[in-house]
Protein backbone atom coordinates (compact mmCIF):
# COMPACT_ATOMS: atom_id res chain seq x y z
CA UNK A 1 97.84 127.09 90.80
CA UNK A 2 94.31 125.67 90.55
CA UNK A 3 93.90 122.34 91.37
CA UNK A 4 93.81 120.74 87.52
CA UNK A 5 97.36 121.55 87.41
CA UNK A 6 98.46 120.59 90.60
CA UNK A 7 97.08 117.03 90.00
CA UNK A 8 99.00 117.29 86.31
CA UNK A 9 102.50 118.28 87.92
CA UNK A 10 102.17 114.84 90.18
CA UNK A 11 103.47 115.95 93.71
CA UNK A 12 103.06 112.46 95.30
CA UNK A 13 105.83 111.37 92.85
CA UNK A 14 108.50 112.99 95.33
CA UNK A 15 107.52 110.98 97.89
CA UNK A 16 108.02 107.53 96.11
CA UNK A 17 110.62 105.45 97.12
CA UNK A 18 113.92 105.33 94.59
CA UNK A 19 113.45 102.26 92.01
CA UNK A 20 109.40 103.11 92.67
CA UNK A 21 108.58 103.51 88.87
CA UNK A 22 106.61 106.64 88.27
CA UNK A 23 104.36 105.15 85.15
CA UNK A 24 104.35 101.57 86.15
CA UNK A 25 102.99 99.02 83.77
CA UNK A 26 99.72 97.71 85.18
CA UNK A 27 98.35 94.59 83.64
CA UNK A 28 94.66 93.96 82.47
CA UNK A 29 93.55 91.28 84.80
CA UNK A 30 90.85 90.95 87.46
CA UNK A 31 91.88 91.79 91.64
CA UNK A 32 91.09 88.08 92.42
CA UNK A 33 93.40 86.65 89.46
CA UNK A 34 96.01 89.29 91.11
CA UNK A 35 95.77 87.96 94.43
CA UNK A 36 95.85 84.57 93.23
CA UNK A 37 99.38 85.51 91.75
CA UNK A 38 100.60 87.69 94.30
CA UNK A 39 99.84 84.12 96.91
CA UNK A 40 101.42 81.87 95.13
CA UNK A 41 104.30 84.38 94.20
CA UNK A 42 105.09 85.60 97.77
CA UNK A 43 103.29 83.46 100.17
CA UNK A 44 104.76 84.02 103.54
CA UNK A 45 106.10 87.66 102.76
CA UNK A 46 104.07 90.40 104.22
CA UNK A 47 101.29 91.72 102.32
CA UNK A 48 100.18 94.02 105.16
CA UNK A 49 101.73 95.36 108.19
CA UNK A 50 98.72 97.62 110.37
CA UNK A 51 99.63 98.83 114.07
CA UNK A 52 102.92 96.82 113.85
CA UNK A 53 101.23 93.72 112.70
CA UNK A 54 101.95 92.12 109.75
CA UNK A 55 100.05 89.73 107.23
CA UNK A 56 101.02 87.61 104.61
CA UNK A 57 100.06 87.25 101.31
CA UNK A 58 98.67 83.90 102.21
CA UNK A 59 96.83 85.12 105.49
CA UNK A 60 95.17 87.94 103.33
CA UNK A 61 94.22 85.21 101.13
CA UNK A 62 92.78 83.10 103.80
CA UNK A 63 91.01 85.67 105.40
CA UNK A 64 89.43 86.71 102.22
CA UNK A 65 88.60 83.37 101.36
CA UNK A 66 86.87 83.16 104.98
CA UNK A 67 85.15 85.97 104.16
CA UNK A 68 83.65 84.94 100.41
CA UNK A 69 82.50 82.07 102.20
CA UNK A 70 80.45 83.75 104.42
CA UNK A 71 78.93 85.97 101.90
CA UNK A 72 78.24 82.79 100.10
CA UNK A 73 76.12 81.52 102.80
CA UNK A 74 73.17 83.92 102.80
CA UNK A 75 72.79 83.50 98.71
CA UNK A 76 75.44 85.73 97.75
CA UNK A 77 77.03 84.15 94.69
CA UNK A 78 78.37 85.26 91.06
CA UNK A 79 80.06 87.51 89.44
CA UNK A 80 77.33 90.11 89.19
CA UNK A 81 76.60 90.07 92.60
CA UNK A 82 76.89 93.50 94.22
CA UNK A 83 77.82 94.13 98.05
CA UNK A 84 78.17 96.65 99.85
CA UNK A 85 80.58 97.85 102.86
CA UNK A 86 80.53 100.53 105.08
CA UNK A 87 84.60 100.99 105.82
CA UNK A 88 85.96 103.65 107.90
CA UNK A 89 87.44 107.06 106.74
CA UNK A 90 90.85 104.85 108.05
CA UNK A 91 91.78 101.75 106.66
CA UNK A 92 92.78 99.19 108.40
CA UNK A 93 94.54 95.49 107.67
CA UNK A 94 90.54 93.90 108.50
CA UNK A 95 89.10 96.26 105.93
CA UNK A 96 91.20 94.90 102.88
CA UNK A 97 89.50 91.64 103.03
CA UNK A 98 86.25 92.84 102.29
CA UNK A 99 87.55 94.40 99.13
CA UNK A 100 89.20 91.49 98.07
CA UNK A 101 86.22 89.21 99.02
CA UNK A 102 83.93 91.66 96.69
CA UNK A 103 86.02 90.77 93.54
């Protein structure tokens, strides 16, 4: 099978969870408006757990709140400012920050 129609048949699908919706409905809005929601929807629930450590939707928020801040400092402001990050091949709970901080 070449690998055009392994991607097609979906393997990962097997591996969801049952009630995990295969075609999920994914709305048109912008990461930060997301995480905005997500806070104020779930607050205290964990957003993360990384090496048995867990973080909630409202530390995530803080921390990449924290971290726009910072980046704010040195000049970096807008929404057509571009970043850049060097992450690791493995992500880890400190790395999704900076992704949310870039939105």
């Amino acid at each position: 099978m070449d690998s055009k129609s392994v991607y097609l048949s979906r393997p990962w699908l097997k591996f969801y969870e049952a009630g995990v919706p295969a075609n999920p409905d994914i709305p048109l809005k912008s990461v930060a408006q997301a995480v905005d929601e997500a806070t104020t929807k779930f607050g205290a629930k964990t957003a993360l757990v990384f090496n048995g450590r867990e973080t909630s939707f409202r530390g995530l928020r803080e921390q990449t709140d924290r971290l726009a801040a910072a980046l704010a400092g040195p000049g970096l402001r807008g929404a057509h400012t571009r970043t850049t990050s060097n992450l690791p091949t493995r992500m880890s709970e400190s790395m999704s920050a900076p992704l949310l901080a870039a939105d």
